[in-house]
PDB file of N, CA and C in Angstrom:
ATOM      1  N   UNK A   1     112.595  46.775  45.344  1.00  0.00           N
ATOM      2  CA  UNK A   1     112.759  48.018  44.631  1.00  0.00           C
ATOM      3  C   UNK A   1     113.816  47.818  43.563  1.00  0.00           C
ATOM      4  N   UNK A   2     113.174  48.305  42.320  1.00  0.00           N
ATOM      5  CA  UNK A   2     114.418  48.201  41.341  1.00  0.00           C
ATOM      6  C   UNK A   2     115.494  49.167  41.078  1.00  0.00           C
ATOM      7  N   UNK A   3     115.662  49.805  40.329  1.00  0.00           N
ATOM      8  CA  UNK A   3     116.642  50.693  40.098  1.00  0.00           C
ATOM      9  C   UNK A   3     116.601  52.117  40.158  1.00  0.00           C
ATOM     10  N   UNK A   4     117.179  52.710  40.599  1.00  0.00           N
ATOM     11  CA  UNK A   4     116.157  54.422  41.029  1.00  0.00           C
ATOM     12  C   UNK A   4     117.348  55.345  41.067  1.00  0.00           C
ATOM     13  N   UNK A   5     117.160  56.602  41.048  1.00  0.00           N
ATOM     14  CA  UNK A   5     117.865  57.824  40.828  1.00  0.00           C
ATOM     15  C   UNK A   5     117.376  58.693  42.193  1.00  0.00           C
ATOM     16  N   UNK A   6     118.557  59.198  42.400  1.00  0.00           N
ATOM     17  CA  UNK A   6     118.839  60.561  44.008  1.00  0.00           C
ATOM     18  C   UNK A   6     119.555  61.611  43.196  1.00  0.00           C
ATOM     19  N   UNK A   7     118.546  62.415  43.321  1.00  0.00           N
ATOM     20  CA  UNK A   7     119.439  63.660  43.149  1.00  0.00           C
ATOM     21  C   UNK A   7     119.424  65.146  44.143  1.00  0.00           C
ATOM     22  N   UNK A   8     119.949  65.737  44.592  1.00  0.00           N
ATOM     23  CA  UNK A   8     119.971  66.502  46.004  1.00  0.00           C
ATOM     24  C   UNK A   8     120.895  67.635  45.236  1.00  0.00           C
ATOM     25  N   UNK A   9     120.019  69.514  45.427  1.00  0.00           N
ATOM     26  CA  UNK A   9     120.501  69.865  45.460  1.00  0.00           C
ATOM     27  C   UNK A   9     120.318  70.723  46.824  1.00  0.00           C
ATOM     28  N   UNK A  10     121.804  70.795  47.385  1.00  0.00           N
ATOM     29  CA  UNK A  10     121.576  71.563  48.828  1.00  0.00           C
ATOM     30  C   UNK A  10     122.389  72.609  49.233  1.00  0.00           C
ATOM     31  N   UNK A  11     122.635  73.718  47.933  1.00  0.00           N
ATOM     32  CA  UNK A  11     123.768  74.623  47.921  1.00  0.00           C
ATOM     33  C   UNK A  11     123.604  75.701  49.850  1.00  0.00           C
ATOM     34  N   UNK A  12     125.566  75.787  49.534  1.00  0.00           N
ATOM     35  CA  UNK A  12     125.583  75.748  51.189  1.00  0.00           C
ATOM     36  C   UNK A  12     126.785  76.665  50.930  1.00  0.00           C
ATOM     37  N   UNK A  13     127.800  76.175  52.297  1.00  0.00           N
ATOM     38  CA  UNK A  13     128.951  77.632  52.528  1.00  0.00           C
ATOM     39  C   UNK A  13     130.224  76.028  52.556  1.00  0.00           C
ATOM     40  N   UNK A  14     131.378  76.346  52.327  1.00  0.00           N
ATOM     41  CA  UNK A  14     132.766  75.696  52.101  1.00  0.00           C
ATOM     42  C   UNK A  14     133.354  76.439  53.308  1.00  0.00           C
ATOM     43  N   UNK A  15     134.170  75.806  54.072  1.00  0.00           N
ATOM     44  CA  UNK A  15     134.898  76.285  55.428  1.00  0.00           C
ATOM     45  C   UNK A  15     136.151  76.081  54.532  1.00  0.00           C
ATOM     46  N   UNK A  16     137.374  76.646  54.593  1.00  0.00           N
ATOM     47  CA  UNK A  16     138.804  76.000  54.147  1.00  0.00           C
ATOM     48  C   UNK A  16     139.201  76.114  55.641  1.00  0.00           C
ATOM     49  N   UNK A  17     140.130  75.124  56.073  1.00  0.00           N
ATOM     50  CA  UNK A  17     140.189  74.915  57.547  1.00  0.00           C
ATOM     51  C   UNK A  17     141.871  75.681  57.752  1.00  0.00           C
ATOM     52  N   UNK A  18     142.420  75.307  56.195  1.00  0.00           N
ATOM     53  CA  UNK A  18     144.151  76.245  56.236  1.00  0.00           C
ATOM     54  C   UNK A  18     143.948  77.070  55.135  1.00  0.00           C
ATOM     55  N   UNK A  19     143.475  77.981  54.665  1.00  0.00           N
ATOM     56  CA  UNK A  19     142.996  78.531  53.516  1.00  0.00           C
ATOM     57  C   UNK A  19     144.711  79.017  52.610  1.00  0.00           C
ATOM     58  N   UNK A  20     145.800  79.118  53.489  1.00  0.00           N
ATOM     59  CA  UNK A  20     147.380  79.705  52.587  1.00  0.00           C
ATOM     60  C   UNK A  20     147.609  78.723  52.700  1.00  0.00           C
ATOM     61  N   UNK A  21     147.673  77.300  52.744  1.00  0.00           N
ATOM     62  CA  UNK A  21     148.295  76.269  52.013  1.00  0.00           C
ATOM     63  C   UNK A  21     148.141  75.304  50.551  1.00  0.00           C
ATOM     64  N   UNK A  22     148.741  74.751  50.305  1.00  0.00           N
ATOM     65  CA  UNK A  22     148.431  74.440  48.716  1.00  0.00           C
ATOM     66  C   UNK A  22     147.847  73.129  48.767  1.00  0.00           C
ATOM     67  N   UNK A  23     147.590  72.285  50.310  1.00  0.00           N
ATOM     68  CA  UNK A  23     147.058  71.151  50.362  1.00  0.00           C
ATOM     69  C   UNK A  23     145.626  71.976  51.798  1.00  0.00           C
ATOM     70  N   UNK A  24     144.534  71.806  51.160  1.00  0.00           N
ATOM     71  CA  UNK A  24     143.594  72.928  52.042  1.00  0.00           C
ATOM     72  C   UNK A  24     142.624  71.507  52.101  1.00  0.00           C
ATOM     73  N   UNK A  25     142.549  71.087  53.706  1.00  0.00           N
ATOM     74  CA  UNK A  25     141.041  70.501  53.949  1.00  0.00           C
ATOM     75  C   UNK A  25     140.106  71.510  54.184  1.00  0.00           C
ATOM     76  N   UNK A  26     138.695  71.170  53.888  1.00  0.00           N
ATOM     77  CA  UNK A  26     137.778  71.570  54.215  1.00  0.00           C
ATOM     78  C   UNK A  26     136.281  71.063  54.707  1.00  0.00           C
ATOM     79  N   UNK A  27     135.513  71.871  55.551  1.00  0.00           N
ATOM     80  CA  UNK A  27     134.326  71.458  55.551  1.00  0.00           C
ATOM     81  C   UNK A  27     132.930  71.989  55.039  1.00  0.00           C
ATOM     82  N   UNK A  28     132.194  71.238  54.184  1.00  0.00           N
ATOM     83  CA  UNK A  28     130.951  71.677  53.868  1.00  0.00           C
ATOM     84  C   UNK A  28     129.459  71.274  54.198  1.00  0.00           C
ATOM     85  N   UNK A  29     128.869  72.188  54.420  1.00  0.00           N
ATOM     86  CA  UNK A  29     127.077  72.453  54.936  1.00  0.00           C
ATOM     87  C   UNK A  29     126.530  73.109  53.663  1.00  0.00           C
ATOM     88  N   UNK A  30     125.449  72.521  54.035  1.00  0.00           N
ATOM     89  CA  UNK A  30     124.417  73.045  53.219  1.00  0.00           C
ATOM     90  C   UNK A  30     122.951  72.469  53.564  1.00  0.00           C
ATOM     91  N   UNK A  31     121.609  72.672  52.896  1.00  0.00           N
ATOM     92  CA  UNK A  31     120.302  72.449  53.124  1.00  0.00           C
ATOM     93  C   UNK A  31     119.808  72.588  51.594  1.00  0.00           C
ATOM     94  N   UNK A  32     118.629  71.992  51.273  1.00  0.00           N
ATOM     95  CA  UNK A  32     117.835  72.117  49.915  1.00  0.00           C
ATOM     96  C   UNK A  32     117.096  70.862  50.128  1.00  0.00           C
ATOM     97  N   UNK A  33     116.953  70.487  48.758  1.00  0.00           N
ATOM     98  CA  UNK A  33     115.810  68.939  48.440  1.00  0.00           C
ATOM     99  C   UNK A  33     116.534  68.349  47.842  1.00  0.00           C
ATOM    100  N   UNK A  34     115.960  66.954  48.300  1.00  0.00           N
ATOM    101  CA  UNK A  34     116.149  65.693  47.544  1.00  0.00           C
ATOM    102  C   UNK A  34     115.102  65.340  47.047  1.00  0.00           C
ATOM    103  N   UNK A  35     115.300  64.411  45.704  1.00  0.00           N
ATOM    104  CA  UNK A  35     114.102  64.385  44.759  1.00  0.00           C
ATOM    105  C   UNK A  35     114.893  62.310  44.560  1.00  0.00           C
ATOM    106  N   UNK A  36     113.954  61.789  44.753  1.00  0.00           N
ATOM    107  CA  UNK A  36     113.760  60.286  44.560  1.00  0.00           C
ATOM    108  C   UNK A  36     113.106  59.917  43.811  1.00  0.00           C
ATOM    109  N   UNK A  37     113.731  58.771  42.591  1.00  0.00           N
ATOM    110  CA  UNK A  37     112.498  58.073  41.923  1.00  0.00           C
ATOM    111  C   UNK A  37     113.243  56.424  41.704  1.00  0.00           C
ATOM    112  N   UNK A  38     111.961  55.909  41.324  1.00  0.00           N
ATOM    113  CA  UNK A  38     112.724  54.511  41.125  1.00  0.00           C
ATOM    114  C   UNK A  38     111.329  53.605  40.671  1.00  0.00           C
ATOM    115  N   UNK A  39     111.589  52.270  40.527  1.00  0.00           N
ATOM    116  CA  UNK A  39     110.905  51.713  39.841  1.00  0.00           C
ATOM    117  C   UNK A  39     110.723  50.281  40.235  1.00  0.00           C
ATOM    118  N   UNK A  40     109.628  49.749  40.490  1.00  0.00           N
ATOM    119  CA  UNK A  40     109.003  47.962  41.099  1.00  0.00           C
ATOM    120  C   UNK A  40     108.912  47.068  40.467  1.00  0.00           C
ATOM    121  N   UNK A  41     109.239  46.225  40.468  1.00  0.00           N
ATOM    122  CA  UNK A  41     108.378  45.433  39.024  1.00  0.00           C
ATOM    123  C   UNK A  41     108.106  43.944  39.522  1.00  0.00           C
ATOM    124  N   UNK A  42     106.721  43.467  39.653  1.00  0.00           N
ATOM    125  CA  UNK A  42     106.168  42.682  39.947  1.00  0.00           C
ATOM    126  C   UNK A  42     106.106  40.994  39.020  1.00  0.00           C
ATOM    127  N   UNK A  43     105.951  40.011  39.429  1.00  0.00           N
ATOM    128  CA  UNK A  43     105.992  39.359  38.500  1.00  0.00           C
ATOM    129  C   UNK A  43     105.298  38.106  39.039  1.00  0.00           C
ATOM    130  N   UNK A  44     103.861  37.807  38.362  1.00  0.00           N
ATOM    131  CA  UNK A  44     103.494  36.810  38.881  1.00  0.00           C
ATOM    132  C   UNK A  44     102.399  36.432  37.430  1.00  0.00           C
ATOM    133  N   UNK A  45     101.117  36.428  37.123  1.00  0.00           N
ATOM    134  CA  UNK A  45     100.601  35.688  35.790  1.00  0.00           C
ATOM    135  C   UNK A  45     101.120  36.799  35.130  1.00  0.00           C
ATOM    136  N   UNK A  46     101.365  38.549  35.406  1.00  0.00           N
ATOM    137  CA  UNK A  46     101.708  39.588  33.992  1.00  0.00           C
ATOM    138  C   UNK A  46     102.652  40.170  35.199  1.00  0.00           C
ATOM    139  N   UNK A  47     103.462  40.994  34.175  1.00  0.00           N
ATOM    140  CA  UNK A  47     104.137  41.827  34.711  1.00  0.00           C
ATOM    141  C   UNK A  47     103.809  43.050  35.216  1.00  0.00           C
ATOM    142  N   UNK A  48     104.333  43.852  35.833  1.00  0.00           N
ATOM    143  CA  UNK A  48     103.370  44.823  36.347  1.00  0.00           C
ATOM    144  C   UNK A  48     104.582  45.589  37.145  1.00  0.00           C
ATOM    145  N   UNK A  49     105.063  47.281  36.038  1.00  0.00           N
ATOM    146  CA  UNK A  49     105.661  47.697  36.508  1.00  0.00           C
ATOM    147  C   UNK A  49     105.372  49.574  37.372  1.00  0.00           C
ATOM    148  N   UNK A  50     105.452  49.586  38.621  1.00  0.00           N
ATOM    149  CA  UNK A  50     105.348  50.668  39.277  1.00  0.00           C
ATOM    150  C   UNK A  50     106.164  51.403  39.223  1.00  0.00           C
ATOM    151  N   UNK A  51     105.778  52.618  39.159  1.00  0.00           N
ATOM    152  CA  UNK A  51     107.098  54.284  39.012  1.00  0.00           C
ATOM    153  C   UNK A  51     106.683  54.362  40.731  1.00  0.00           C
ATOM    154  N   UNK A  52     107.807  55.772  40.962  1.00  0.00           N
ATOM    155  CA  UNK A  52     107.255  56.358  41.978  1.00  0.00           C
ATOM    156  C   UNK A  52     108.322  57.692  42.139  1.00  0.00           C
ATOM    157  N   UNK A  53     107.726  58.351  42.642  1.00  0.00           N
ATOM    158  CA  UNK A  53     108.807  59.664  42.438  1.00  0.00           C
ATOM    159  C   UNK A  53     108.148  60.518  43.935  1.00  0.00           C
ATOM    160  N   UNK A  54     109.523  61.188  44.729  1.00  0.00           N
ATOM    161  CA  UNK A  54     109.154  61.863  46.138  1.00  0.00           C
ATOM    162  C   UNK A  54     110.179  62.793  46.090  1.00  0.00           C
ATOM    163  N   UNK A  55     110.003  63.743  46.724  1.00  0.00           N
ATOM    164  CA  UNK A  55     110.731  64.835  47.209  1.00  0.00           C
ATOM    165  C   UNK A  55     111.031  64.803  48.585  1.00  0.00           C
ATOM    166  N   UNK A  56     111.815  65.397  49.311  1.00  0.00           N
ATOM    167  CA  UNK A  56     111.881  65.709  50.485  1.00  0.00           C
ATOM    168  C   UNK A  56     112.877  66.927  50.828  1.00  0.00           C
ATOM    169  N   UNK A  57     112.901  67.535  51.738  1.00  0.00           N
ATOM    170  CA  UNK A  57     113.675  68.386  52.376  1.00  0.00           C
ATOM    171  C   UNK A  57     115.174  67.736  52.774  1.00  0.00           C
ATOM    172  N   UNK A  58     116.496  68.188  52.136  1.00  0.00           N
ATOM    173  CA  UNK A  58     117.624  67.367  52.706  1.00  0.00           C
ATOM    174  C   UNK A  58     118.619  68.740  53.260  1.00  0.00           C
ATOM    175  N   UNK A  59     119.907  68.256  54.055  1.00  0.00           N
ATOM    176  CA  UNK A  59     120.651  68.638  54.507  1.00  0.00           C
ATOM    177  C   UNK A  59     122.046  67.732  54.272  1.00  0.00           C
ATOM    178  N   UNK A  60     123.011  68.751  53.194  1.00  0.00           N
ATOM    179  CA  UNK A  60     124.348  67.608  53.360  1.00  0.00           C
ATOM    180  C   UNK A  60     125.276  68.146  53.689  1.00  0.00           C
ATOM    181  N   UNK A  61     126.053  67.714  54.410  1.00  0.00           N
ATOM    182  CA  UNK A  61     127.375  67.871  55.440  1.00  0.00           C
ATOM    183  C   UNK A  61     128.561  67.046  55.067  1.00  0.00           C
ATOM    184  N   UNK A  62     129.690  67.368  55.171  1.00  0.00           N
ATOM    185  CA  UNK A  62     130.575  66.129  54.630  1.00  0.00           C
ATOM    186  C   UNK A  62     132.228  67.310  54.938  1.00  0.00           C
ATOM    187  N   UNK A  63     133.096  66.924  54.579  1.00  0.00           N
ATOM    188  CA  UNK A  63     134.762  67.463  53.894  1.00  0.00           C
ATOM    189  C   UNK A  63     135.903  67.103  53.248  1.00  0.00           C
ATOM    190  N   UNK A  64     136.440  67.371  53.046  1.00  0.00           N
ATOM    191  CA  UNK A  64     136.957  66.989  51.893  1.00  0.00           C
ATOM    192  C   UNK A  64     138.599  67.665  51.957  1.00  0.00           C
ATOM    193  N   UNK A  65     139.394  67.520  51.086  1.00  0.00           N
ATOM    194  CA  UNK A  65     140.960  67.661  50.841  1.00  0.00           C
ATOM    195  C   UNK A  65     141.246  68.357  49.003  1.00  0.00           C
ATOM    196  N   UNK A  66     141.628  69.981  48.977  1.00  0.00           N
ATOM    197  CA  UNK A  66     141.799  70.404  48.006  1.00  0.00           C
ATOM    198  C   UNK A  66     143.390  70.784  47.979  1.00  0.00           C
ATOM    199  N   UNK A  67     143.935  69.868  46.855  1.00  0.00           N
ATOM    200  CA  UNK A  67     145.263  70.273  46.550  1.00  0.00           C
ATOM    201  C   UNK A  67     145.651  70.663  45.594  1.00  0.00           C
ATOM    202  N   UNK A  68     146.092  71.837  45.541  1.00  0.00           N
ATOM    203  CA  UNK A  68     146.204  73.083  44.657  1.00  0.00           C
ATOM    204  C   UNK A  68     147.578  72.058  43.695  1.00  0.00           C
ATOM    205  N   UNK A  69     147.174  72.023  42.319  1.00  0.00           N
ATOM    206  CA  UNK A  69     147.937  71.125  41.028  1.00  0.00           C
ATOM    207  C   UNK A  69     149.075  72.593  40.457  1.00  0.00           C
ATOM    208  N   UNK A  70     148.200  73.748  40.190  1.00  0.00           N
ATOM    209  CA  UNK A  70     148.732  74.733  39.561  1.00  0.00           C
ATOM    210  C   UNK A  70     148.157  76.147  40.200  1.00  0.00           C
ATOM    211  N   UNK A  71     148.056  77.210  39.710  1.00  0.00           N
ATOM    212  CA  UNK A  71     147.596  78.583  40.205  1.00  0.00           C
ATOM    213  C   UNK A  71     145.663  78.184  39.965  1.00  0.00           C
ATOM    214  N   UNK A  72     145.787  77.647  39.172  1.00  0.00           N
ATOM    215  CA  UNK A  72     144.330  77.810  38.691  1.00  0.00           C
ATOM    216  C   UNK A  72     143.540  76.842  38.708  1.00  0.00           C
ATOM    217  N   UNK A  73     144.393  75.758  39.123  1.00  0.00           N
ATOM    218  CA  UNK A  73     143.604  74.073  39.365  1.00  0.00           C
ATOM    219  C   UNK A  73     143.849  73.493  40.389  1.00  0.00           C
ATOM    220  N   UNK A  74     143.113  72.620  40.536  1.00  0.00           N
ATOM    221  CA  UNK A  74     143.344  71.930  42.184  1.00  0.00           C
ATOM    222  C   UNK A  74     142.400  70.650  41.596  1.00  0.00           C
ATOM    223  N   UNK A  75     142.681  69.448  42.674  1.00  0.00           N
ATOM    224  CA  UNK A  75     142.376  68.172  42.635  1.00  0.00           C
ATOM    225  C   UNK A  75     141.490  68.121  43.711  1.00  0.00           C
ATOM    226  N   UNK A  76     140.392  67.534  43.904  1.00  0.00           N
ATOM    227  CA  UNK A  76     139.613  68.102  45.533  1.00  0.00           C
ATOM    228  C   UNK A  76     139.046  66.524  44.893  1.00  0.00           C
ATOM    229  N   UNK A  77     139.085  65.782  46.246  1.00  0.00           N
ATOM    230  CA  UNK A  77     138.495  64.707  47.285  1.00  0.00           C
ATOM    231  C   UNK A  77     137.687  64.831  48.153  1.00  0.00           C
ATOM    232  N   UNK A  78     136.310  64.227  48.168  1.00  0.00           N
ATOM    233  CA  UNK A  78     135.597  64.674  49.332  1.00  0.00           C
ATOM    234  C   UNK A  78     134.300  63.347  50.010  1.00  0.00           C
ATOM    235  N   UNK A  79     133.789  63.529  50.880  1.00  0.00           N
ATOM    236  CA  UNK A  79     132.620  62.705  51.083  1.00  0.00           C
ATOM    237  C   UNK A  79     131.657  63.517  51.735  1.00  0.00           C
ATOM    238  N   UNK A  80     130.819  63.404  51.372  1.00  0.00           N
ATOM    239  CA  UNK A  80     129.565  64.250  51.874  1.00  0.00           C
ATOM    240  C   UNK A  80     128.201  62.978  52.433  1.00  0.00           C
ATOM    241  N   UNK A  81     127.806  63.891  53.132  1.00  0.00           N
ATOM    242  CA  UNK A  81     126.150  62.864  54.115  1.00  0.00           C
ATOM    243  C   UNK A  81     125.308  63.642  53.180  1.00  0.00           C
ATOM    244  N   UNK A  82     124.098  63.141  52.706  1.00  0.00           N
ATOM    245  CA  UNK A  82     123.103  63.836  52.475  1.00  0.00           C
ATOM    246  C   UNK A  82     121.994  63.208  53.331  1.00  0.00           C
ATOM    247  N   UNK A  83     121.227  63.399  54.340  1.00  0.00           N
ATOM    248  CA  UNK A  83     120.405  63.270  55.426  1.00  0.00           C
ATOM    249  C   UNK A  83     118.899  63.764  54.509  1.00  0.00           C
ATOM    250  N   UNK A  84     117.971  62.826  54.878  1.00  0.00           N
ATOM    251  CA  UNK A  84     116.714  63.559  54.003  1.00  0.00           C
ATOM    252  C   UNK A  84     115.680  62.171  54.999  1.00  0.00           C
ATOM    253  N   UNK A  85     114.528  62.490  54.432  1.00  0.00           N
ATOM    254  CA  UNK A  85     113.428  61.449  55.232  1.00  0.00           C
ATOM    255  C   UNK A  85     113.588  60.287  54.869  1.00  0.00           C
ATOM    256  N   UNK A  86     113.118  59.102  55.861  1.00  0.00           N
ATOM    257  CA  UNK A  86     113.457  57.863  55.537  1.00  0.00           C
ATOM    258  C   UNK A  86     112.934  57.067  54.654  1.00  0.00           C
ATOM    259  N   UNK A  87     113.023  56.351  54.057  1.00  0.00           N
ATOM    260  CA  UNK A  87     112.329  55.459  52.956  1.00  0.00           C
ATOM    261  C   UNK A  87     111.816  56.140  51.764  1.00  0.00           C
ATOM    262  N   UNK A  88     112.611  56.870  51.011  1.00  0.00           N
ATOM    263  CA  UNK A  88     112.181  58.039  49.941  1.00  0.00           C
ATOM    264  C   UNK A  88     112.290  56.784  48.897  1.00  0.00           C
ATOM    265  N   UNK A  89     111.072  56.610  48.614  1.00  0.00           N
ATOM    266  CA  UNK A  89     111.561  55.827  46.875  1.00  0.00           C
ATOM    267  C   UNK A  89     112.263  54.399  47.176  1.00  0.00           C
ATOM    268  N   UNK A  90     111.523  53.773  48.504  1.00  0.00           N
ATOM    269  CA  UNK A  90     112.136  52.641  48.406  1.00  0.00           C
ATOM    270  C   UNK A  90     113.201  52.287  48.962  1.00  0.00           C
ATOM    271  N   UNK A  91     114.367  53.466  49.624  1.00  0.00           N
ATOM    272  CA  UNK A  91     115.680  53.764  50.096  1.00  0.00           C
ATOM    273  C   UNK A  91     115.326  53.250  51.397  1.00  0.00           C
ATOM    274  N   UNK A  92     116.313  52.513  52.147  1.00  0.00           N
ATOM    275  CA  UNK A  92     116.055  52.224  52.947  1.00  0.00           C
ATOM    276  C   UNK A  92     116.051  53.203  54.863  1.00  0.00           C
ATOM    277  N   UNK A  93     117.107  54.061  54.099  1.00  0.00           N
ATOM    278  CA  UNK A  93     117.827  54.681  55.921  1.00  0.00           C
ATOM    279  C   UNK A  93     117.243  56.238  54.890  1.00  0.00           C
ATOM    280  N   UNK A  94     117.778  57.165  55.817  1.00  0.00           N
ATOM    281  CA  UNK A  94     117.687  58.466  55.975  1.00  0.00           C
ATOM    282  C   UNK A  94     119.389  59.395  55.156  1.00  0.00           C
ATOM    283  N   UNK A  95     120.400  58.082  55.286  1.00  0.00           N
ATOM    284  CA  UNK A  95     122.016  58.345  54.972  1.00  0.00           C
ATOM    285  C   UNK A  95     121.739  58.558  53.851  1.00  0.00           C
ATOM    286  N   UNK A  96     122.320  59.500  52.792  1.00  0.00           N
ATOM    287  CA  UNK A  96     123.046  58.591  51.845  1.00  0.00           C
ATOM    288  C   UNK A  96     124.621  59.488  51.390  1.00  0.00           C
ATOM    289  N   UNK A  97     125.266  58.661  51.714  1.00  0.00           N
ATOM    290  CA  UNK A  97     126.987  58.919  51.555  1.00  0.00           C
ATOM    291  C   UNK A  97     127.240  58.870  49.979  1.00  0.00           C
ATOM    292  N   UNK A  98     127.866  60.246  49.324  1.00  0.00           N
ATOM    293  CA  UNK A  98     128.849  59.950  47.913  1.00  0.00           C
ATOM    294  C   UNK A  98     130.161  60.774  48.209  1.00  0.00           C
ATOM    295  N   UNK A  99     131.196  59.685  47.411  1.00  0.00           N
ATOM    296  CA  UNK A  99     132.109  59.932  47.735  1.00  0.00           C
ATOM    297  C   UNK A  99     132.624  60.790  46.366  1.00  0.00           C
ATOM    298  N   UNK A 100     133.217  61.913  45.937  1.00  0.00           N
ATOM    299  CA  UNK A 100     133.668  61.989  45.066  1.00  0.00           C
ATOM    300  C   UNK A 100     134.858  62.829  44.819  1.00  0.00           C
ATOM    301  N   UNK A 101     135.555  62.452  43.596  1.00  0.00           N
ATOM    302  CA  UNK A 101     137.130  63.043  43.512  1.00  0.00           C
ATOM    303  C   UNK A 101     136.706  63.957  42.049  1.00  0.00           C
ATOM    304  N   UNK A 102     137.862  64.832  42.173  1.00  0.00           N
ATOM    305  CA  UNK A 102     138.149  65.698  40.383  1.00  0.00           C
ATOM    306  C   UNK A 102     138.471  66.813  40.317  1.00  0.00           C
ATOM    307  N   UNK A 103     138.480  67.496  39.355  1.00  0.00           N
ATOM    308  CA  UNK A 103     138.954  68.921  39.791  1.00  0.00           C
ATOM    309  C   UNK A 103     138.456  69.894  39.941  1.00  0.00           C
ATOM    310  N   UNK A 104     138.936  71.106  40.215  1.00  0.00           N
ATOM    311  CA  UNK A 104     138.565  71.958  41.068  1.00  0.00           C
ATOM    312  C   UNK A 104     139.015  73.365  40.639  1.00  0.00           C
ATOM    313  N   UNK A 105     138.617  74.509  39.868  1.00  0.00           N
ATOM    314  CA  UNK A 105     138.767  75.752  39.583  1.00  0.00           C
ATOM    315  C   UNK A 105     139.094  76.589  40.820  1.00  0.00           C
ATOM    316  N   UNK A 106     139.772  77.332  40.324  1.00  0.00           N
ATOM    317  CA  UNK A 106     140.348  78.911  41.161  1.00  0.00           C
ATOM    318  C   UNK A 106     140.347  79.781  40.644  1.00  0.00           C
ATOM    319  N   UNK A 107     139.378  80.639  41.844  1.00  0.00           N
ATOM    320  CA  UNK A 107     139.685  81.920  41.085  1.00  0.00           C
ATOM    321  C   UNK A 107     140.598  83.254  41.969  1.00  0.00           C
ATOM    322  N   UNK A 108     141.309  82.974  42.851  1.00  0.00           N
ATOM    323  CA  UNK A 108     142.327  83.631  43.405  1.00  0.00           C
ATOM    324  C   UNK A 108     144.011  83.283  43.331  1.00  0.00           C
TER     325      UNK A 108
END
């Protein structure tokens, strides 16, 4: 399998686990789809390249660490699971883990 794109949207609910502190872990759920595509490419007398594109039903779970910078900004760290059917597009497991950092709006 060559090179391929995941994209999952699975809007959900945010737990804050200390919600009055200025360093707030949290945990997040959610459910929606994942959408897979990616691309084969064969090579033997011609080349010969395959698309393929799938959907599936996902669920992502994960938490994360929001630390309030100012009244109105915060820095939030997190890792999330996104769980979906196995072998979407070539993928091998059912996992797929992103980790990501940046900031973070307030509106209280």
């Amino acid at each position: 399998m060559g090179s391929g794109a995941k994209v999952f949207f699975t809007p959900g609910v945010r737990l804050l686990l200390v919600p009055a502190s200025r360093i707030r872990p949290y945990a997040v759920l959610g459910g929606g789809i994942g959408a897979f595509s990616g691309s084969e490419v064969s090579i033997t007398r011609d080349v010969a390249v395959r698309g393929s594109h799938f959907t599936s039903a996902a669920v992502g779970f994960g938490g994360g660490l929001d630390v309030r910078l100012v009244r109105l900004l915060s820095l939030r760290g997190e890792i999330r699971d996104f769980v979906s059917r196995a072998g979407m597009a070539g993928t091998q497991g059912r996992h797929h883990l992103i980790f990501g950092v940046g900031p973070g709006s307030r509106f209280n």
